[in-house]
N, C-alpha and C. Protein backbone atom coordinates (compact mmCIF):
# COMPACT_ATOMS: atom_id res chain seq x y z
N UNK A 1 0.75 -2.11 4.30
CA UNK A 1 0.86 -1.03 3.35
C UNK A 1 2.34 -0.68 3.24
N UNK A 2 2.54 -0.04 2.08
CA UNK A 2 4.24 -0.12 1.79
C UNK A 2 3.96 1.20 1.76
N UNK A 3 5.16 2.30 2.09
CA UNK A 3 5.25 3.67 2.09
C UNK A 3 6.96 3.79 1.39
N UNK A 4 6.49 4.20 0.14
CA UNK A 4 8.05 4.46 -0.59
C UNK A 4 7.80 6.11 -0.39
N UNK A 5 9.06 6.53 0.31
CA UNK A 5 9.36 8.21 1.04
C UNK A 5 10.33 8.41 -0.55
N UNK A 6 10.43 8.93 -1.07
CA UNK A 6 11.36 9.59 -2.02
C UNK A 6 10.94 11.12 -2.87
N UNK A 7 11.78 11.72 -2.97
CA UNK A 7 12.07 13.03 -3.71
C UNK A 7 11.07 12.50 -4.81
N UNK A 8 11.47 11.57 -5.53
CA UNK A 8 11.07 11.24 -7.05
C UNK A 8 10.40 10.06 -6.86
N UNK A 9 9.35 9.24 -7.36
CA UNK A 9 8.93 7.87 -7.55
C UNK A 9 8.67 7.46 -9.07
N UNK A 10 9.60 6.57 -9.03
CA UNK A 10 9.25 6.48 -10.69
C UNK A 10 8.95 4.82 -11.17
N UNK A 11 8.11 4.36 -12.01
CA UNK A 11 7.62 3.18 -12.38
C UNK A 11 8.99 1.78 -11.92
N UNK A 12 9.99 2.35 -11.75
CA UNK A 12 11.31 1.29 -11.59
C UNK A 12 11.48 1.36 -9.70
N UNK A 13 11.07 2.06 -9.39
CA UNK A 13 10.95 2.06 -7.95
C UNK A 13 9.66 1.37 -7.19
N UNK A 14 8.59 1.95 -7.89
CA UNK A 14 7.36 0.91 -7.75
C UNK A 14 7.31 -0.54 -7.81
N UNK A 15 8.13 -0.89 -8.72
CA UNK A 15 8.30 -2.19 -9.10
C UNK A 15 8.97 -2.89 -8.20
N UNK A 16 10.52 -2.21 -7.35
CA UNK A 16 11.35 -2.32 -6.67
C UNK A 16 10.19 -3.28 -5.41
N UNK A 17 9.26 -1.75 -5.11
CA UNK A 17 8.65 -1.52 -3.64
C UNK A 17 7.86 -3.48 -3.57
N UNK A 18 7.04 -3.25 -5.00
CA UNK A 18 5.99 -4.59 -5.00
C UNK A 18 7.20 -5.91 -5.03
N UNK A 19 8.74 -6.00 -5.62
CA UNK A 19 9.40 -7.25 -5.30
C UNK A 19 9.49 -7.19 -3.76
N UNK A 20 9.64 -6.53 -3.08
CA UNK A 20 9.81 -6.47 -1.55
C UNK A 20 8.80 -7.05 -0.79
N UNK A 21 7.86 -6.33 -1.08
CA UNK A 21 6.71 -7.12 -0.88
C UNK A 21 5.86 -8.63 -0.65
N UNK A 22 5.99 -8.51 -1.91
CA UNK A 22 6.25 -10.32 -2.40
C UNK A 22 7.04 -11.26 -1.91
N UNK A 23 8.74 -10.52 -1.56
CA UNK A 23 9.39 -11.30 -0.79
C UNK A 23 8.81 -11.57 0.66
N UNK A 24 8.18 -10.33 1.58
CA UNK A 24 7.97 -10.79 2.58
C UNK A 24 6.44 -11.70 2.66
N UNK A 25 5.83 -10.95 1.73
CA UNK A 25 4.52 -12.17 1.78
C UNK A 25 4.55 -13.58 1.49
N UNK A 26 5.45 -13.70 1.00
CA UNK A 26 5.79 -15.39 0.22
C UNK A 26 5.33 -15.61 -0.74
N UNK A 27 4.13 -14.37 -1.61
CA UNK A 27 3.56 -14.79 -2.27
C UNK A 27 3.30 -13.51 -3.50
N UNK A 28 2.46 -13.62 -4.64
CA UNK A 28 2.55 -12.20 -4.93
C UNK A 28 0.92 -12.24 -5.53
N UNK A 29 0.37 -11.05 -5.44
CA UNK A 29 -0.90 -10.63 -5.50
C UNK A 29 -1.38 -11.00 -6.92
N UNK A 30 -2.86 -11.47 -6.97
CA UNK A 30 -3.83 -11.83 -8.17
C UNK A 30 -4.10 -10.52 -9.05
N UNK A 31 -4.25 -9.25 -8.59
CA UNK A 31 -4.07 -8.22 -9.01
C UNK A 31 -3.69 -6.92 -8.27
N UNK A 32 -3.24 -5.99 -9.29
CA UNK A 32 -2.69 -4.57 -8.42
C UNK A 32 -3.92 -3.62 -9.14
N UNK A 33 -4.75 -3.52 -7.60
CA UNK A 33 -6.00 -2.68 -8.13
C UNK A 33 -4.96 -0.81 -7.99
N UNK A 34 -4.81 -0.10 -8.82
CA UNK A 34 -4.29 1.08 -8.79
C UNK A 34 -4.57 2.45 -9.65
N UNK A 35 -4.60 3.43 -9.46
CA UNK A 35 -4.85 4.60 -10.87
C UNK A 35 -4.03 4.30 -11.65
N UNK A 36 -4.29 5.63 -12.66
CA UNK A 36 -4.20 5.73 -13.98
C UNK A 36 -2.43 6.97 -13.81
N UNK A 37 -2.12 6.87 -12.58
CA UNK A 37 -0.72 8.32 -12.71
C UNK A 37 0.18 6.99 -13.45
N UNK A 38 1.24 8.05 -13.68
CA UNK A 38 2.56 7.85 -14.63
C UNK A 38 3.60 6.47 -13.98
N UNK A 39 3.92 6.47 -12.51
CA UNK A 39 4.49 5.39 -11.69
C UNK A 39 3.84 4.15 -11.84
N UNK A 40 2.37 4.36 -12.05
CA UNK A 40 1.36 2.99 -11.84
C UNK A 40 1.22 2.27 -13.16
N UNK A 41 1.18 3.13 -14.73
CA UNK A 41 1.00 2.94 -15.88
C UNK A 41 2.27 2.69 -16.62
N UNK A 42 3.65 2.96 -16.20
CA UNK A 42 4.68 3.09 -17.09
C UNK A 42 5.02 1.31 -17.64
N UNK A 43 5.98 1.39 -18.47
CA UNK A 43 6.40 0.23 -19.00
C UNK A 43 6.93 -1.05 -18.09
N UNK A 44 7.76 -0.20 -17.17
CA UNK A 44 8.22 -1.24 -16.48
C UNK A 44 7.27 -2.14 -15.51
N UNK A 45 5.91 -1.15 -14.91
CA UNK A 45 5.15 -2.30 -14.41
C UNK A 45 4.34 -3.09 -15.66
N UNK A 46 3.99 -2.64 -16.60
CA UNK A 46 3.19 -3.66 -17.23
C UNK A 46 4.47 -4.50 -17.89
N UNK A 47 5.20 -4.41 -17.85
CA UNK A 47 6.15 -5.53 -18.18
C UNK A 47 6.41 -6.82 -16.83
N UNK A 48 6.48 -6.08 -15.77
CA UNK A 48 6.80 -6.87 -14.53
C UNK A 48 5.21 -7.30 -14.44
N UNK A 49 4.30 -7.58 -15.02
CA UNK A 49 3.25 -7.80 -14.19
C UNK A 49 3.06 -9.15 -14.67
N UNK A 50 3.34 -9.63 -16.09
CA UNK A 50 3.31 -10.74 -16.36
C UNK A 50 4.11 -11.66 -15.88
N UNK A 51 5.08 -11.16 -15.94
CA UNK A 51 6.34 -12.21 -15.02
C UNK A 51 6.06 -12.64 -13.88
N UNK A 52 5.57 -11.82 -12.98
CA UNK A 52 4.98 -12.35 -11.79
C UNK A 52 3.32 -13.32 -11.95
N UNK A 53 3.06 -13.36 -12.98
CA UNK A 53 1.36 -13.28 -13.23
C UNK A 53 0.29 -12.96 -12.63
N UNK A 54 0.57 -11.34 -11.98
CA UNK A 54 0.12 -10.77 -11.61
C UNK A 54 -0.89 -9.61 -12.54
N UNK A 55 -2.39 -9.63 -12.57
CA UNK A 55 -3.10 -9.10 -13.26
C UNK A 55 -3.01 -7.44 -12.62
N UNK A 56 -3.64 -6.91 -13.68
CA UNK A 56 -3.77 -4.88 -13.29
C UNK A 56 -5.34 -4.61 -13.29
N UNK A 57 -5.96 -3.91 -12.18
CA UNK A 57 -7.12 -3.52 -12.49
C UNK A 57 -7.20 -2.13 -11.99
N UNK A 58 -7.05 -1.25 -13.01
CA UNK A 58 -7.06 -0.01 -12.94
C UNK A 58 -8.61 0.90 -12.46
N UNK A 59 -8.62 1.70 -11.65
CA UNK A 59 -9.82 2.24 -11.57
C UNK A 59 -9.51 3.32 -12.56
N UNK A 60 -11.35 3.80 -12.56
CA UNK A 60 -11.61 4.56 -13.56
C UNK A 60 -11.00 6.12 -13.26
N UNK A 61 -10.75 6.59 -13.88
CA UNK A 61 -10.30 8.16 -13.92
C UNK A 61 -11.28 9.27 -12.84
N UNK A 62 -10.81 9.46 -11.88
CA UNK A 62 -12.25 10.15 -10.70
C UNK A 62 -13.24 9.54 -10.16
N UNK A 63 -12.65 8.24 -9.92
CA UNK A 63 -13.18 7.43 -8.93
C UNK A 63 -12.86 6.57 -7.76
N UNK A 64 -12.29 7.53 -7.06
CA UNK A 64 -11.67 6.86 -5.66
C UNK A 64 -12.44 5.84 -5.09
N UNK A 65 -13.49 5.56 -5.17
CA UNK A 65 -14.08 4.61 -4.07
C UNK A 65 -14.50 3.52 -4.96
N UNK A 66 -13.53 3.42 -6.14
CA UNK A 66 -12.84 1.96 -6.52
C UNK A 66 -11.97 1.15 -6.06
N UNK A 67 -11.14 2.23 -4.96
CA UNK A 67 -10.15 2.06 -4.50
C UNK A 67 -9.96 1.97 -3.11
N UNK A 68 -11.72 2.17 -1.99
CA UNK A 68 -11.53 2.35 -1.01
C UNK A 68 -10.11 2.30 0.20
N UNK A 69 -9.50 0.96 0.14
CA UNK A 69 -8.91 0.49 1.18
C UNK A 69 -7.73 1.72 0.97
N UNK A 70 -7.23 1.83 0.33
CA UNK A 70 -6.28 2.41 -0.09
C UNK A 70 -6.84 4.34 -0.03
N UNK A 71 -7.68 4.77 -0.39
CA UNK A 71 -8.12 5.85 0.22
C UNK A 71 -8.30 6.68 1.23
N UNK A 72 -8.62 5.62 1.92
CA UNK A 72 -9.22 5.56 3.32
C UNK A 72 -7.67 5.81 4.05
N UNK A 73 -6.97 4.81 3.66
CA UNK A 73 -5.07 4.60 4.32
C UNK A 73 -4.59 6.34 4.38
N UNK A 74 -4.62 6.78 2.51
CA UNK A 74 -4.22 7.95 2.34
C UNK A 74 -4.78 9.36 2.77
N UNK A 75 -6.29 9.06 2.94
CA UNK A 75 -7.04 10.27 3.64
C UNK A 75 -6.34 10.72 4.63
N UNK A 76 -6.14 9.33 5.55
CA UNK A 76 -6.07 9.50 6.87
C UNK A 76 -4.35 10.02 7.27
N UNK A 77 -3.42 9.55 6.66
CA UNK A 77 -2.31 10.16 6.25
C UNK A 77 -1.95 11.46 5.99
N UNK A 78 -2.75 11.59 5.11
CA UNK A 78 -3.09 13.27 5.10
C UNK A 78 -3.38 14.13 5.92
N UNK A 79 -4.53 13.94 6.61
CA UNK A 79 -5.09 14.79 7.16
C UNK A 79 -4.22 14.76 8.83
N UNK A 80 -3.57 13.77 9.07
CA UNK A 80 -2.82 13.43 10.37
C UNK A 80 -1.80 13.84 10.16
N UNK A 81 -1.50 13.95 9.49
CA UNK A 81 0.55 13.65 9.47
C UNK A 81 0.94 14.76 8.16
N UNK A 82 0.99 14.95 6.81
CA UNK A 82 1.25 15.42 6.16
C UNK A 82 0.62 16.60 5.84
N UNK A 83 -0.45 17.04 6.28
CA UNK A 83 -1.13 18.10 6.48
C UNK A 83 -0.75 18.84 7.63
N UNK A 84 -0.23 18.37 8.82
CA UNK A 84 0.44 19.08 9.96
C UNK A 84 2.11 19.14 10.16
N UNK A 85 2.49 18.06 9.17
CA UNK A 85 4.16 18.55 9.62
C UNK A 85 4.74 19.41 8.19
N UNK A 86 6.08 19.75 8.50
CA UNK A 86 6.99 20.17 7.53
C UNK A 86 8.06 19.80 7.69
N UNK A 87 8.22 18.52 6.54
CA UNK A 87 9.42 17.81 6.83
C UNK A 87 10.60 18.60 6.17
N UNK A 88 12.08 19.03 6.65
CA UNK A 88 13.33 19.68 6.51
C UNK A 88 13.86 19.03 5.61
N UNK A 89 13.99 17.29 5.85
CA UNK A 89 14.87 16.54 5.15
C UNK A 89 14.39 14.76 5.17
N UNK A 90 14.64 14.42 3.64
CA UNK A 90 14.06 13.56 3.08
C UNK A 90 13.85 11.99 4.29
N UNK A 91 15.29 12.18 4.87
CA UNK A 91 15.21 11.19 6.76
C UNK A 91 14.28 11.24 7.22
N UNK A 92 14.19 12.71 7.42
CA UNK A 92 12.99 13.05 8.47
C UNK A 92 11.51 13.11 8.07
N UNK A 93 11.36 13.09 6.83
CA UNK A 93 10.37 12.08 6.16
C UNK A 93 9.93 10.79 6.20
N UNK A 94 10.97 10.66 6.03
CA UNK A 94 10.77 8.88 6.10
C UNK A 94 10.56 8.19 7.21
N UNK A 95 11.14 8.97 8.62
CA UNK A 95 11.63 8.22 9.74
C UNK A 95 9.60 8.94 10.25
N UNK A 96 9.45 10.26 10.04
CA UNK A 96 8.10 10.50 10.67
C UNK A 96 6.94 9.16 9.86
N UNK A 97 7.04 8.97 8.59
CA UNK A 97 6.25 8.13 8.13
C UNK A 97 6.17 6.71 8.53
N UNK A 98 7.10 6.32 8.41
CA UNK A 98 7.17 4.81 9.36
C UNK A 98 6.50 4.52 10.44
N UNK A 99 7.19 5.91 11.17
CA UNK A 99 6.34 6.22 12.83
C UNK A 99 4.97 5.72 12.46
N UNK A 100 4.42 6.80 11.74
CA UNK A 100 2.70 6.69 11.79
C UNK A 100 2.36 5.89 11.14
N UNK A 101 2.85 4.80 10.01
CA UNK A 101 2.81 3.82 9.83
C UNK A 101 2.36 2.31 10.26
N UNK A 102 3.73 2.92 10.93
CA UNK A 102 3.67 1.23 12.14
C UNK A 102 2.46 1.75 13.57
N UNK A 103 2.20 2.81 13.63
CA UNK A 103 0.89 3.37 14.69
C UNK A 103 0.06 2.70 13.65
N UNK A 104 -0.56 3.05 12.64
CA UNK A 104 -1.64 2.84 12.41
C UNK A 104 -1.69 1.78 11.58
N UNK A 105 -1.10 0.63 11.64
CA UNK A 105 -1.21 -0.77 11.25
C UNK A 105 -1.10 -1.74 12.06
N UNK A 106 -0.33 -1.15 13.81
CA UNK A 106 -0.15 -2.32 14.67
C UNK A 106 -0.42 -1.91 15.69
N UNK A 107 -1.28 -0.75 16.07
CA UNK A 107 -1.68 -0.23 17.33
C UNK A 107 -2.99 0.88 17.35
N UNK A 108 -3.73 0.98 16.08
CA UNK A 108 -4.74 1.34 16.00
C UNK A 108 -5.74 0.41 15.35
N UNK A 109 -7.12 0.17 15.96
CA UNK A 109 -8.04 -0.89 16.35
C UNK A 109 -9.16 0.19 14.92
N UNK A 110 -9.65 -0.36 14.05
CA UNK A 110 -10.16 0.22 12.37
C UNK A 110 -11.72 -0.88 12.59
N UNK A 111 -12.71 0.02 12.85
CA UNK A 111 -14.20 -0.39 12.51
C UNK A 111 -14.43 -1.35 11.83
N UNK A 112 -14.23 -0.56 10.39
CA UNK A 112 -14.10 -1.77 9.26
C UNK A 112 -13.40 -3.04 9.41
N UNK A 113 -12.82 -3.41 10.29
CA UNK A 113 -11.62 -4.69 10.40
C UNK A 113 -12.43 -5.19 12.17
N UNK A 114 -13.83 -4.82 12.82
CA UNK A 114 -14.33 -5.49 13.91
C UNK A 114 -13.48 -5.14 14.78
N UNK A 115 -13.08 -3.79 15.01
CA UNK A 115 -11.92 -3.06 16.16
C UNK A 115 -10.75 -3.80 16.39
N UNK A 116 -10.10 -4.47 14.89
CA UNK A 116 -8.91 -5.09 14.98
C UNK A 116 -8.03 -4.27 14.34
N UNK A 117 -6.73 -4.38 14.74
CA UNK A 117 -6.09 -3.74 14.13
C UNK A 117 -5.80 -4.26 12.81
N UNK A 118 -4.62 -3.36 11.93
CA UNK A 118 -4.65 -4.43 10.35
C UNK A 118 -3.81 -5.30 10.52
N UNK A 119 -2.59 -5.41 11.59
CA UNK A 119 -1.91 -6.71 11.76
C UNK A 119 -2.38 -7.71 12.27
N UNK A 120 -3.24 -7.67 13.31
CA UNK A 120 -3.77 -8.74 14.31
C UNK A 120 -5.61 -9.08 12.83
N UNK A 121 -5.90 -8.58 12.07
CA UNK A 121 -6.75 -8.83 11.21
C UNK A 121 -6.11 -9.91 10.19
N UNK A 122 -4.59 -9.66 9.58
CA UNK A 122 -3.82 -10.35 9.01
C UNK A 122 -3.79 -11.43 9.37
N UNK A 123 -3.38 -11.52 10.61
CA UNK A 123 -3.07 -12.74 11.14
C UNK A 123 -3.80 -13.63 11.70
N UNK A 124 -5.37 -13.03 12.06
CA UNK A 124 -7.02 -13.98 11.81
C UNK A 124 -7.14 -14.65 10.41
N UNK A 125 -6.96 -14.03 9.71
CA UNK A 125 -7.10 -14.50 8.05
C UNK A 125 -5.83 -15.85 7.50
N UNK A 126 -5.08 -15.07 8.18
CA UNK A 126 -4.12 -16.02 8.09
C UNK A 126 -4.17 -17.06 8.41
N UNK A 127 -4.46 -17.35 10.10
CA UNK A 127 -4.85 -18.44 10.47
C UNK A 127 -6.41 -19.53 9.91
N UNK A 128 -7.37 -18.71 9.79
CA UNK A 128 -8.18 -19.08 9.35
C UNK A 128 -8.11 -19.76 7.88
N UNK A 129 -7.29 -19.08 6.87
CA UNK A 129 -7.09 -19.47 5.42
C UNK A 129 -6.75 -20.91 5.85
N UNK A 130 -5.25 -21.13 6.97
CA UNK A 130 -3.99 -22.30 7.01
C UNK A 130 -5.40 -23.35 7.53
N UNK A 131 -5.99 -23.43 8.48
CA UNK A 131 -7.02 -23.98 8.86
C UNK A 131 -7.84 -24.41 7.61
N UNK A 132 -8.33 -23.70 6.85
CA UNK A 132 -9.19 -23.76 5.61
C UNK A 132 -8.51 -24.74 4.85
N UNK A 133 -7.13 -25.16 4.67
CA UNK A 133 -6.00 -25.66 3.66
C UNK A 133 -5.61 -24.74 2.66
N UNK A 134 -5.79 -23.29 3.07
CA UNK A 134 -5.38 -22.75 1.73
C UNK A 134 -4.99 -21.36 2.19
N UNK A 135 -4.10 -20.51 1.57
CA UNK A 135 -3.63 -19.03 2.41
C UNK A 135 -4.37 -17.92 1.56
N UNK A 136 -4.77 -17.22 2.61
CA UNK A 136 -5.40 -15.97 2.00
C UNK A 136 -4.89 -15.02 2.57
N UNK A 137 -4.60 -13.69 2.05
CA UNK A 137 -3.73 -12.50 2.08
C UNK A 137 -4.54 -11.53 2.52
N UNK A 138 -4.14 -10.86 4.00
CA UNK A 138 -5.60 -9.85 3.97
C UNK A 138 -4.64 -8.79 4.56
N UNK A 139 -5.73 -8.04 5.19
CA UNK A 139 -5.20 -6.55 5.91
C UNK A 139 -4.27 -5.59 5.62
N UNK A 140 -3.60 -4.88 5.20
CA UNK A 140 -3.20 -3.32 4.78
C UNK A 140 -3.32 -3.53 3.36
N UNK A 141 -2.52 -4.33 2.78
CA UNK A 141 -1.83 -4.27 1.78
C UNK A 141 -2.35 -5.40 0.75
N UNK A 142 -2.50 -6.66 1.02
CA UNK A 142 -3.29 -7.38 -0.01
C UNK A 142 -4.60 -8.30 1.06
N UNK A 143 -5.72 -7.99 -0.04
CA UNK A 143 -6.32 -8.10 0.29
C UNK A 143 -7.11 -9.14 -0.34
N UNK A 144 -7.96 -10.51 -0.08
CA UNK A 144 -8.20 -11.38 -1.16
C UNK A 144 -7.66 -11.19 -2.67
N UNK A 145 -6.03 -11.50 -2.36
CA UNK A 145 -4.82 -11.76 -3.64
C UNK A 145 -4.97 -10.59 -4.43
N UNK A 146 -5.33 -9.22 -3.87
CA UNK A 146 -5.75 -7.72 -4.38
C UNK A 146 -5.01 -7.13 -4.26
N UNK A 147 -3.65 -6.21 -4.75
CA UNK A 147 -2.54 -5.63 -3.93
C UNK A 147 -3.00 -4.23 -4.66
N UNK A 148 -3.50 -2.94 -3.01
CA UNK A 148 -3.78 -2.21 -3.39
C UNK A 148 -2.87 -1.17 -3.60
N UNK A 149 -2.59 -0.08 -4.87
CA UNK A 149 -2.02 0.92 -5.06
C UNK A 149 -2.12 2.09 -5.01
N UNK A 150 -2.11 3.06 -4.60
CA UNK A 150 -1.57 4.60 -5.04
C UNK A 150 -0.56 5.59 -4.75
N UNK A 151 -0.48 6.57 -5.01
CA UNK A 151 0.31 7.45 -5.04
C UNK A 151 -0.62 8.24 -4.20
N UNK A 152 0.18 8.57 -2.95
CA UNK A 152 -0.33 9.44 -1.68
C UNK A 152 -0.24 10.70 -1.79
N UNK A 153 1.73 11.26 -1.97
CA UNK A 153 1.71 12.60 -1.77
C UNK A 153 3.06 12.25 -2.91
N UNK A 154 3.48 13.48 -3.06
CA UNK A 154 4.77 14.24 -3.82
C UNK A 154 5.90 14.83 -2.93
N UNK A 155 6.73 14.20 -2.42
CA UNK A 155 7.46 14.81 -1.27
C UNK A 155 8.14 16.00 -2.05
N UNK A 156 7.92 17.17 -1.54
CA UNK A 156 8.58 18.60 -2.14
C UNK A 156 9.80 19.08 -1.10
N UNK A 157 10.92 19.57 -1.34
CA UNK A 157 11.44 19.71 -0.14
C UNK A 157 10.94 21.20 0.21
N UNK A 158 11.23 21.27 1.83
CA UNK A 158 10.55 22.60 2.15
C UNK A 158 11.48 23.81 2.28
N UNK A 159 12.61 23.58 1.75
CA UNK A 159 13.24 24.67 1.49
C UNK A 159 13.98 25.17 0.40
């Protein structure tokens, strides 16, 4: 899962976040399942989406559990971390998010994933795809060639 920390997020930063992405996956997603907000819909991703030939499958308007994987990420975000702190400064945003980040992608064990974590799940799939002759993309972030999206929170500053 990618966590862009900024004051502002805007459709040219999104775009930024998913080339990064892509660079480290080697590869780039069959589609970006994501809502309907302003970052996810603007010009610059449906322009970048063809270039990559990467398809969009938007869920419907008030229906999160189109979107499970990605819900589930942000619930839990919420209710842990951004619901209990008050971040001072945009660093200290970023540097607390990473934290719980990298906790809960490489050291917390997720039901849904057979009490694996989402890195050590990645890297079953992984192996299993290379075995198969063919690579398949799994755990946080793409998921059978699925790259999931949303918009979590609105960083406000707190003073």
């Amino acid at each position: 899962m990618a966590d862009l920390v900024a004051s502002s997020i805007d459709a040219d930063a999104t775009v930024g976040v998913l080339d990064k992405i892509i660079a480290e996956q080697g590869t780039h997603p069959r589609f970006i399942r994501c809502d309907n907000s302003p970052e996810l819909t603007a010009a610059a991703l449906q322009d970048w989406c063809p270039l990559t030939d990467t398809g969009t499958a938007y869920i419907d308007p008030g229906a999160p559990w189109q979107n499970p994987q990605v819900e589930s990420y942000a619930s839990r975000m919420r209710d842990e971390l951004l619901a209990i702190e008050q971040f001072d400064t945009l660093l200290e945003a970023q540097l607390l998010i990473a934290d719980w980040t990298t906790e809960y992608n490489e050291h917390r064990p997720h039901s849904t994933l057979g009490m694996l974590t989402p890195t050590e799940y990645a890297q079953q799939w992984r192996l299993y795809a290379t075995i198969g002759g063919r690579w398949v993309r799994a755990g946080s972030l793409m998921v059978g060639g699925v790259c999931h999206l949303t918009p979590v929170w609105s960083m406000r500053r707190s003073r």
